[in-house]
N, C-alpha and C. Protein backbone atom coordinates (compact mmCIF):
# COMPACT_ATOMS: atom_id res chain seq x y z
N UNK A 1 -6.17 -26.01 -108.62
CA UNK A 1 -5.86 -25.90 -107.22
C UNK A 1 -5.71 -24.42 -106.85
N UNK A 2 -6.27 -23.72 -105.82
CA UNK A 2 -6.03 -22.71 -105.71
C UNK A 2 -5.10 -22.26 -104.53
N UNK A 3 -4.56 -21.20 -104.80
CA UNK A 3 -3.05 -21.20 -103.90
C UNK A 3 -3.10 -20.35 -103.03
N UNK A 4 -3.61 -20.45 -101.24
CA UNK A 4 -3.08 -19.40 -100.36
C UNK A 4 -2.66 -18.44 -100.47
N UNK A 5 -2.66 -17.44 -99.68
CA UNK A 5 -1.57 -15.81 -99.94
C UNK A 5 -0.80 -16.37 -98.88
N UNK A 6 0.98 -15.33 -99.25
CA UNK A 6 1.59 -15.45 -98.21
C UNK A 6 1.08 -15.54 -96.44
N UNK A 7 1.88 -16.18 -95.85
CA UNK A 7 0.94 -15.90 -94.16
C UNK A 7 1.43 -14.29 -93.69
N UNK A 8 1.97 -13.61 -94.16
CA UNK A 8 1.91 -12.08 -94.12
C UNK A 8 1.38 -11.68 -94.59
N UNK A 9 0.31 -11.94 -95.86
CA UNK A 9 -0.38 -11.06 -96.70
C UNK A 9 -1.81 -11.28 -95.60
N UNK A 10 -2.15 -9.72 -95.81
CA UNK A 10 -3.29 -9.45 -94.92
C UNK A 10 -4.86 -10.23 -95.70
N UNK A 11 -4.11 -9.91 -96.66
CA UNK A 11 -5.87 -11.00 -97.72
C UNK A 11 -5.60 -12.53 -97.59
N UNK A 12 -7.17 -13.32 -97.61
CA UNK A 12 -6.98 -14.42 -97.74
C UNK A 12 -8.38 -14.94 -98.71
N UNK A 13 -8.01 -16.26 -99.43
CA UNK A 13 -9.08 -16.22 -100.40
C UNK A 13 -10.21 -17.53 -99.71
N UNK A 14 -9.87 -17.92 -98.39
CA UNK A 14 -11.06 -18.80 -97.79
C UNK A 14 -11.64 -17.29 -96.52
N UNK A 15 -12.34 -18.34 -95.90
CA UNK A 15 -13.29 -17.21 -94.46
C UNK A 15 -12.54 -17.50 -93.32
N UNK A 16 -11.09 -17.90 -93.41
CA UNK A 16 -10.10 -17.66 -91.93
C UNK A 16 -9.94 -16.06 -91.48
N UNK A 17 -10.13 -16.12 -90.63
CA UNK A 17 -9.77 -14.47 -90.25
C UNK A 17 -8.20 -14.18 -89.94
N UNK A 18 -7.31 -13.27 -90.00
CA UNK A 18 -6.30 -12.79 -90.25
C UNK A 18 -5.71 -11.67 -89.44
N UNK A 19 -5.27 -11.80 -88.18
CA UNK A 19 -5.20 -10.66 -87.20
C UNK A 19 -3.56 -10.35 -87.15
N UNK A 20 -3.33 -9.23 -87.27
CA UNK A 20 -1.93 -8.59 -86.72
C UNK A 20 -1.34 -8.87 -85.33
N UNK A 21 -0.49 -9.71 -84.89
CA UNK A 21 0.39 -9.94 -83.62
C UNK A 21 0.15 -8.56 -83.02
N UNK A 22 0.86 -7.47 -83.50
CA UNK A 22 1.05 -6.05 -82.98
C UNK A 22 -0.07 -5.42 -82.33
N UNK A 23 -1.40 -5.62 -83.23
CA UNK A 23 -2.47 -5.41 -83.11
C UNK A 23 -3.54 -5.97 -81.98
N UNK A 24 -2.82 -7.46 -81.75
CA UNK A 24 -3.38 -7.95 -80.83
C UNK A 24 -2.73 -7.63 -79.48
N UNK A 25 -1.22 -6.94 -79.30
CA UNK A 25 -0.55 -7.07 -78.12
C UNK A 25 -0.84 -5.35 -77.66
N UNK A 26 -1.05 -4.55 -78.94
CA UNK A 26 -0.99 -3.21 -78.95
C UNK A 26 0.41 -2.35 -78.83
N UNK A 27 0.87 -2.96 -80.02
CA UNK A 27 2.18 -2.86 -79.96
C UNK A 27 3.43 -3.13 -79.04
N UNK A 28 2.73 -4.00 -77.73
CA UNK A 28 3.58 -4.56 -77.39
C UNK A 28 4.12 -5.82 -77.65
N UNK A 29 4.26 -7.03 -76.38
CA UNK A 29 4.98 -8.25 -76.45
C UNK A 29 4.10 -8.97 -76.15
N UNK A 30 2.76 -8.69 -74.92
CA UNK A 30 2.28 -9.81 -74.12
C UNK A 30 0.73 -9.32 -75.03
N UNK A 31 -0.27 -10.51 -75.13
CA UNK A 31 -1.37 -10.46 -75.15
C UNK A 31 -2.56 -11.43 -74.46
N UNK A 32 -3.34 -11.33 -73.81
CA UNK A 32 -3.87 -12.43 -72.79
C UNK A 32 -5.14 -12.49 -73.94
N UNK A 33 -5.63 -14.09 -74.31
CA UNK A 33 -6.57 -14.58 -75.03
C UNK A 33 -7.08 -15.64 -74.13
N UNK A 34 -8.78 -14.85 -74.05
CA UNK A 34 -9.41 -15.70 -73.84
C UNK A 34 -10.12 -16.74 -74.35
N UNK A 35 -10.18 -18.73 -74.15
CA UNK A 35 -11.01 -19.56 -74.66
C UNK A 35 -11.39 -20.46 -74.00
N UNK A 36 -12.85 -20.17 -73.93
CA UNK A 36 -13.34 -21.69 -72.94
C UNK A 36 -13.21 -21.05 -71.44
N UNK A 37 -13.19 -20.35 -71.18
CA UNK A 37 -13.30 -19.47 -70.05
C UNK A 37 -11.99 -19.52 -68.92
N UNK A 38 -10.97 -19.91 -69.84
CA UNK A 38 -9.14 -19.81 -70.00
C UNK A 38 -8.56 -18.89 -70.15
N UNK A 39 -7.74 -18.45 -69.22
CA UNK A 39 -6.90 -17.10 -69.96
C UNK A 39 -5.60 -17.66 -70.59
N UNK A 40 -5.21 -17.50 -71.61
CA UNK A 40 -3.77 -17.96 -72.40
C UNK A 40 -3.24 -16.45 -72.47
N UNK A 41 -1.30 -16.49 -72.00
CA UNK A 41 -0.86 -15.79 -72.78
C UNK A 41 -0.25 -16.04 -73.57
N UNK A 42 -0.42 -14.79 -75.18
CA UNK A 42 0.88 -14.80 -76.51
C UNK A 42 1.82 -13.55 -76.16
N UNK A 43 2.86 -14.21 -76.03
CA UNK A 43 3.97 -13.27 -75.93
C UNK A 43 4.87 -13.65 -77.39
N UNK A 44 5.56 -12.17 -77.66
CA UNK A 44 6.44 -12.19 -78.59
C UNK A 44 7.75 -12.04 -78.42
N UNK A 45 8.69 -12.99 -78.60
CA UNK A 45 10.11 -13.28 -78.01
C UNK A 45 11.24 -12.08 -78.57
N UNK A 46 11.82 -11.55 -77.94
CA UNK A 46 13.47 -10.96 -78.15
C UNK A 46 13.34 -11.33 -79.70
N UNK A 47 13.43 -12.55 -80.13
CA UNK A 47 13.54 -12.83 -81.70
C UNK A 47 12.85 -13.29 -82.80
N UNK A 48 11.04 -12.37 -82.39
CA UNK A 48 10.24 -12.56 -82.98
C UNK A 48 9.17 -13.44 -83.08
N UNK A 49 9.60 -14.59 -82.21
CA UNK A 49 9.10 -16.04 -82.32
C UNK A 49 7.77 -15.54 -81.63
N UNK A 50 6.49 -16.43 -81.47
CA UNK A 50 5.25 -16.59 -80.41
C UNK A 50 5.54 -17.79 -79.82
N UNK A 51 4.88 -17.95 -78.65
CA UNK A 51 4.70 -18.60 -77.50
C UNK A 51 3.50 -18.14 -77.26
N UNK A 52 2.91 -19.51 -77.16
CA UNK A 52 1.22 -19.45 -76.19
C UNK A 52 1.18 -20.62 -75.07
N UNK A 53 0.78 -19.57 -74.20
CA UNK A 53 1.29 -20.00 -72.96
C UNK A 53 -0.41 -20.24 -72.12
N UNK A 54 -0.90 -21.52 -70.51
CA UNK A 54 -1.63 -21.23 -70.09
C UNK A 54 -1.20 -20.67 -69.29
């Protein structure tokens, strides 16, 4: 059986891709993702948590 990396470790041993929160907000809180021609926002809470929001 082969075993996942932590969900913090930046490597992964399948073809999921692996993106940084920070990276996606640009070091902020809010990030707007588009799907399906939807805007969602991910915001990052006072205590770390995500929320994806339409």
């Amino acid at each position: 059986m082969s075993q996942r990396p932590h969900p913090t470790s930046p490597e992964t041993t399948d073809d999921v891709p692996v993106h940084d929160v920070l990276s996606l907000t640009a070091g902020g809180s809010l990030a707007r993702l588009m799907h399906q021609g939807e805007v969602y926002v991910l915001r990052i809470t006072r205590l770390g948590k995500l929320i994806l929001t339409k």
